[in-house]
C-alpha atoms as a PDB file:
ATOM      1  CA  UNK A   1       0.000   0.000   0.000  1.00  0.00           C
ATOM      2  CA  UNK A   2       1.098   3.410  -0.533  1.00  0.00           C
ATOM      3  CA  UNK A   3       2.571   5.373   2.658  1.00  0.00           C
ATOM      4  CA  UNK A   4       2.161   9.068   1.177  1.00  0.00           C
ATOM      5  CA  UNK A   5       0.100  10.964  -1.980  1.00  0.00           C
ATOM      6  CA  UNK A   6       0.745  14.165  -3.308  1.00  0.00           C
ATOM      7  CA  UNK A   7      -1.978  15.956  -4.750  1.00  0.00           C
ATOM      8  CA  UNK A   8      -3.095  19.189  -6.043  1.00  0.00           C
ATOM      9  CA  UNK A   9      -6.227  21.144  -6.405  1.00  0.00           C
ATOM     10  CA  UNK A  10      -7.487  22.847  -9.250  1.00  0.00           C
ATOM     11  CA  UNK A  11      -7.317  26.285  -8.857  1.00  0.00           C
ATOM     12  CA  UNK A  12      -4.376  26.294  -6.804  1.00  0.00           C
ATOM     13  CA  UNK A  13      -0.709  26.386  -6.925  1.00  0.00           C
ATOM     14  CA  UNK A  14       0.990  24.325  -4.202  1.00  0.00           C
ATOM     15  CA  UNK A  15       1.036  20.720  -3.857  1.00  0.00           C
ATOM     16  CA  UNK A  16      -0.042  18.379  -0.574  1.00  0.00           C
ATOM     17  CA  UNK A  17       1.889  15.726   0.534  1.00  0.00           C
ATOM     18  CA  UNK A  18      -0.796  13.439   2.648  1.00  0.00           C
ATOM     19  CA  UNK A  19       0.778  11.008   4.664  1.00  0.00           C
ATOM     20  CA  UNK A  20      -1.220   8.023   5.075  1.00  0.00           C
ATOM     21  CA  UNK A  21       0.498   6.389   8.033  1.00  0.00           C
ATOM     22  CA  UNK A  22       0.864   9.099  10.319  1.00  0.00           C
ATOM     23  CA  UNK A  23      -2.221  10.331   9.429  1.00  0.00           C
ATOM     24  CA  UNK A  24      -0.809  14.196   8.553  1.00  0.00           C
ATOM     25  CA  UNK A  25      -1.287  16.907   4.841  1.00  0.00           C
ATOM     26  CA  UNK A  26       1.022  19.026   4.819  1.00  0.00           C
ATOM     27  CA  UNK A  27       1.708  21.699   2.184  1.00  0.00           C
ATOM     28  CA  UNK A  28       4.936  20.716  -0.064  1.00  0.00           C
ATOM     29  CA  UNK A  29       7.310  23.433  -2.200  1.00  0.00           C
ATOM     30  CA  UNK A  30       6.637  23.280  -5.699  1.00  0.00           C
ATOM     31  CA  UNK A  31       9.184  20.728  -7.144  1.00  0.00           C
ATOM     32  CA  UNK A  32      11.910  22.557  -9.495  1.00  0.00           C
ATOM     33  CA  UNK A  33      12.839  19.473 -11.873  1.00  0.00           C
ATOM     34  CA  UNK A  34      12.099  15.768 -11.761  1.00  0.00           C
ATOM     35  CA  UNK A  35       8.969  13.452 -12.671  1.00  0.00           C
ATOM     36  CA  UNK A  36       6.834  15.816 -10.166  1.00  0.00           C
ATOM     37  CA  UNK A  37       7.707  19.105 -11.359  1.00  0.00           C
ATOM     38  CA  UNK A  38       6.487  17.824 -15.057  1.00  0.00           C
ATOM     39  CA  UNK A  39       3.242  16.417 -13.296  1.00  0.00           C
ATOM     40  CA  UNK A  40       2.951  19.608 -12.059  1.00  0.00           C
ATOM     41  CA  UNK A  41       3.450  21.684 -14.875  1.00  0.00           C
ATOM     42  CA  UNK A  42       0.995  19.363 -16.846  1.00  0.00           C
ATOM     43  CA  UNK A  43      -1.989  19.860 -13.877  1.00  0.00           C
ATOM     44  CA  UNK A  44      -1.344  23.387 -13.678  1.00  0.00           C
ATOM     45  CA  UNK A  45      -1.768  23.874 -17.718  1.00  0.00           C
ATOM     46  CA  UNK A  46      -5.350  21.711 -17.119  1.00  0.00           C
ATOM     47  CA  UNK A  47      -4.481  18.056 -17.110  1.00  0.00           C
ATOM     48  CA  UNK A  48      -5.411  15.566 -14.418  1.00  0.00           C
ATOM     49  CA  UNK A  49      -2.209  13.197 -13.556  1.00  0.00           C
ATOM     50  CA  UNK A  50      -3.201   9.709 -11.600  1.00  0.00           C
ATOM     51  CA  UNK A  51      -0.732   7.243 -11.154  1.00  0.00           C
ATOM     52  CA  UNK A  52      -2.119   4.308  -8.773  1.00  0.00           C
ATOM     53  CA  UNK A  53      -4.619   6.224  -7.367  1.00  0.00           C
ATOM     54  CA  UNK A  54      -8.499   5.183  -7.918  1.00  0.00           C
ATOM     55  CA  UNK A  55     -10.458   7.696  -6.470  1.00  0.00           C
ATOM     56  CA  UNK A  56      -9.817  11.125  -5.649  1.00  0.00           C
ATOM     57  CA  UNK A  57     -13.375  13.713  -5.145  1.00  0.00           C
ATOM     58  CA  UNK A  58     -13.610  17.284  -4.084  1.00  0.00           C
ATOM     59  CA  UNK A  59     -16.069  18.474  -1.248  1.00  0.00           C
ATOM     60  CA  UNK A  60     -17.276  21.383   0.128  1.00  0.00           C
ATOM     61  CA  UNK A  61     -16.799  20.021   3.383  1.00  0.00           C
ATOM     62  CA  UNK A  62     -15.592  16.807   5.193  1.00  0.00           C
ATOM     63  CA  UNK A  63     -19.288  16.797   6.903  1.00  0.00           C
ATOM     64  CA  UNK A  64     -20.502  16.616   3.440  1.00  0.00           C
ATOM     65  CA  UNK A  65     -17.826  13.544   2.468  1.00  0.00           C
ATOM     66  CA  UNK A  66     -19.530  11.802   5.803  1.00  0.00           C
ATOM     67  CA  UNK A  67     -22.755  12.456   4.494  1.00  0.00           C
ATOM     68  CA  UNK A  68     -22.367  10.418   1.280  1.00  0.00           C
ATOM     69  CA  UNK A  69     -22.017  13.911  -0.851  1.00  0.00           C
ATOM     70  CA  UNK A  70     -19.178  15.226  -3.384  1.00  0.00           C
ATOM     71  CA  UNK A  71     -19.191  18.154  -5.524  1.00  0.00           C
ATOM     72  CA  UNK A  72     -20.092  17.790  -9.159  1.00  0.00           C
END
């Protein structure tokens, strides 16, 4: 299983790092060079990047993600 999963959210510049294990998101530095920083580039012009991920959903709110809701 994976231990950590950067994302990014449309709209914005910076990058997450969640860490699954400890349980933590934390804000990352937007990579310079590397696999990432082209991932990056490529979201930021309007692509969506997955790579072993199978579901990732936007909410308003994390009452609304316990409630059985996501944003269309």
């Amino acid at each position: 299983m994976a231990e950590v999963v950067v994302f990014g959210v449309a709209g914005e510049d910076h990058l997450w790092l969640a860490d699954l294990k400890a349980g933590t998101v934390t804000r990352i530095d937007p990579p310079k060079q590397g696999a990432l920083a082209d991932a990056d580039a490529l979201r930021k012009a309007g692509s969506t990047v997955v790579k072993t991920v199978n579901l990732a959903a936007a909410a308003s709110s994390a009452d609304a993600v316990f409630g059985g809701f996501m944003d269309g």
